[in-house]
C-alpha atoms as a PDB file:
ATOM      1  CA  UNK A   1      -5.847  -6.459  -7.857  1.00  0.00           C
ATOM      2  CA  UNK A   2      -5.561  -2.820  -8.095  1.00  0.00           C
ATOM      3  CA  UNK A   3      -8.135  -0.277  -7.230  1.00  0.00           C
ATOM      4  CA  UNK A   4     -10.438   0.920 -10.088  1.00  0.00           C
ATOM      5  CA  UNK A   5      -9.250   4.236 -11.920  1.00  0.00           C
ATOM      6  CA  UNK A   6     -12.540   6.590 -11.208  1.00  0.00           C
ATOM      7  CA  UNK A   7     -12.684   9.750 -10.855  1.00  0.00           C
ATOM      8  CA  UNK A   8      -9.016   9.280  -9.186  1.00  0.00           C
ATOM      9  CA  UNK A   9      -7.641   8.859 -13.100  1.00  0.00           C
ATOM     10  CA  UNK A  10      -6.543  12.506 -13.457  1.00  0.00           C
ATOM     11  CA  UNK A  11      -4.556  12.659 -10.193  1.00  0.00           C
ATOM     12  CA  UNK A  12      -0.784  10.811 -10.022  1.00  0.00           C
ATOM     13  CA  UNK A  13      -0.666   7.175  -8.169  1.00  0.00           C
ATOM     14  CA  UNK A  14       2.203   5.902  -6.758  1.00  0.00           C
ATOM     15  CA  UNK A  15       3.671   2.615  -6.394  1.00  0.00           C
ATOM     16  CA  UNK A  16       3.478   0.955  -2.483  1.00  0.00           C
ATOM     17  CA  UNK A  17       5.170  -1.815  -1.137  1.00  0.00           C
ATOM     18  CA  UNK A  18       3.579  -3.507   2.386  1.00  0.00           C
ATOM     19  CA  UNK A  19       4.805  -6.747   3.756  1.00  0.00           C
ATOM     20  CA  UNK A  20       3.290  -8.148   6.407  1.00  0.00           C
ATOM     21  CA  UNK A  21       6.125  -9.516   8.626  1.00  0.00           C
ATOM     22  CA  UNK A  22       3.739 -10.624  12.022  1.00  0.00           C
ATOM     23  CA  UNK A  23       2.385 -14.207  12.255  1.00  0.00           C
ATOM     24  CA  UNK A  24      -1.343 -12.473  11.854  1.00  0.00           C
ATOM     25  CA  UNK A  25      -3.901 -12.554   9.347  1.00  0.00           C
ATOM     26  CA  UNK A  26      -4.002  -8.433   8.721  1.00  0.00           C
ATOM     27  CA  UNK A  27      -6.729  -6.293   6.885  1.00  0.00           C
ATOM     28  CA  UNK A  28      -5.803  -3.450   5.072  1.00  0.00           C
ATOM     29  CA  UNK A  29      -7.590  -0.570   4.094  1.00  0.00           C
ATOM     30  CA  UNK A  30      -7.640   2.848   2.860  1.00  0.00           C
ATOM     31  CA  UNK A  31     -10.169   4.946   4.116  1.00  0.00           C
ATOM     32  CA  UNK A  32      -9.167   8.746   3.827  1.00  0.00           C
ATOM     33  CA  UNK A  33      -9.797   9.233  -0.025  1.00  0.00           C
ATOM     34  CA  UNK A  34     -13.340  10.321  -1.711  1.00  0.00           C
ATOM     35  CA  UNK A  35     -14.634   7.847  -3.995  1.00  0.00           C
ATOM     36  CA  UNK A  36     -11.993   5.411  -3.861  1.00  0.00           C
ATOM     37  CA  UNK A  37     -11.861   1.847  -1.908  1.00  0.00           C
ATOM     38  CA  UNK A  38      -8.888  -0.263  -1.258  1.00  0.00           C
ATOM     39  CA  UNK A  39      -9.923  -3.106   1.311  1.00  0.00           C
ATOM     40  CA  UNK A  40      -7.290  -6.642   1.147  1.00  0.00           C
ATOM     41  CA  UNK A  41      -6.842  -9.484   3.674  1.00  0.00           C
ATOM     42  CA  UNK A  42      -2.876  -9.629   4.109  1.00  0.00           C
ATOM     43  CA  UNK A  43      -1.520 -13.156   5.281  1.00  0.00           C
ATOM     44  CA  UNK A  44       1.422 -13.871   7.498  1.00  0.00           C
ATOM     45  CA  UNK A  45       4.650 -12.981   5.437  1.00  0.00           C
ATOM     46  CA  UNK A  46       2.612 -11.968   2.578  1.00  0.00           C
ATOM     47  CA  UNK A  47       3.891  -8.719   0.437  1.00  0.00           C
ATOM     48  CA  UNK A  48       1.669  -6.227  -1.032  1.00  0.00           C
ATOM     49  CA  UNK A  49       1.879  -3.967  -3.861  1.00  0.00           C
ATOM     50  CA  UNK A  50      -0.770  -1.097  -4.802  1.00  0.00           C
ATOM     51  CA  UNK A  51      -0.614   2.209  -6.566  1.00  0.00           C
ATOM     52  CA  UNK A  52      -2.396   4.376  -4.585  1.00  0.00           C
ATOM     53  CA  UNK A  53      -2.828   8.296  -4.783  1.00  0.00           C
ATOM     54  CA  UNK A  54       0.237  10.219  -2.728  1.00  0.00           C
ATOM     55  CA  UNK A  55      -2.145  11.544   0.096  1.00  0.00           C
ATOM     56  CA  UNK A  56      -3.750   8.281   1.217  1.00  0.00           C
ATOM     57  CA  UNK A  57      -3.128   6.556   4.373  1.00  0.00           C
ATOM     58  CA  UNK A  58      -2.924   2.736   4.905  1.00  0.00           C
ATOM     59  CA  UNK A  59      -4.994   1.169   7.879  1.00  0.00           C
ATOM     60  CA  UNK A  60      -3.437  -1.644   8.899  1.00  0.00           C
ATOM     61  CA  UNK A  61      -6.521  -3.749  11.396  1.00  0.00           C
ATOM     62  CA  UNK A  62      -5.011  -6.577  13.111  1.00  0.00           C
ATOM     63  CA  UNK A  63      -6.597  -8.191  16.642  1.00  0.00           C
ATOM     64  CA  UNK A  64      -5.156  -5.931  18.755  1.00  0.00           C
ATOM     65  CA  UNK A  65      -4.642  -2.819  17.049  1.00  0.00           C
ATOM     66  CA  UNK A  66      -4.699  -0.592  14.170  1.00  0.00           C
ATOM     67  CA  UNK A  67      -1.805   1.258  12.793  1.00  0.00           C
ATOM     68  CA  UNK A  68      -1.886   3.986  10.623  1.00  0.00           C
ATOM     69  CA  UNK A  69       0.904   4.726   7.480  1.00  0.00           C
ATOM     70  CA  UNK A  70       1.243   7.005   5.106  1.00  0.00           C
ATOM     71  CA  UNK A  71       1.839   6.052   1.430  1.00  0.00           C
ATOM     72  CA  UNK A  72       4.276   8.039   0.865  1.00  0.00           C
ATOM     73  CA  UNK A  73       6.651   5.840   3.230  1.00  0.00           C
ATOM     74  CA  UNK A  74       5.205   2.725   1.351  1.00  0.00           C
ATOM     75  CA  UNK A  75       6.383   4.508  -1.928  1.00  0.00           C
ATOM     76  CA  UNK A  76       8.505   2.291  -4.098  1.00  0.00           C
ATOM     77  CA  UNK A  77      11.365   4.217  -4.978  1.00  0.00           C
ATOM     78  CA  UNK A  78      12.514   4.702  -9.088  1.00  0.00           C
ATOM     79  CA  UNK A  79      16.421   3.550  -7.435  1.00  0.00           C
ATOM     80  CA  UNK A  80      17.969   0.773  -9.179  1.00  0.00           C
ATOM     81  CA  UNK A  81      21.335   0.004  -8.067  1.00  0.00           C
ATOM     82  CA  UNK A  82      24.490   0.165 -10.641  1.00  0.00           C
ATOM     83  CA  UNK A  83      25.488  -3.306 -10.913  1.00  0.00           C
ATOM     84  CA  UNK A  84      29.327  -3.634 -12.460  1.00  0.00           C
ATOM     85  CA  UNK A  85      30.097  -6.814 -14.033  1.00  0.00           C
ATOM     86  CA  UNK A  86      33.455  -6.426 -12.983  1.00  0.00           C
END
């Protein structure tokens, strides 16, 4: 499910997190890094997870439009909550 590691396996990925919350099939794509190809079909309600390099953008092609998102505010964060058994 994950992109191949090319000549992007030097460089840092991080972890993204997408959910598709319309009621439309959406296609998303990453088009603004070299040498690297990230193309999915996204269902209604359907989440999304992808390691991607920090720079890249996510294309998100519905019908009607296409919005554009940087990873970085898809980046899963390292933040687990304390949970007390208390």
């Amino acid at each position: 499910m994950f992109p191949p590691k090319t000549a992007l396996s030097n460089r840092q990925h991080i972890l993204c997190y997408y959910l598709n919350t319309s009621s439309q099939i959406q296609i998303a794509r990453v088009t603004n890094i070299a040498n690297w190809y990230f193309d999915r079909v996204i269902f209604p309600r359907q989440r999304l997870m992808f390691h991607a390099p920090p720079e890249a953008i996510l294309e998100i092609h519905t019908t009607h439009e296409t919005r554009h998102i940087p990873c970085q505010c898809l980046r899963v964060s390292d933040f687990l909550p304390n949970v007390n058994d208390d």
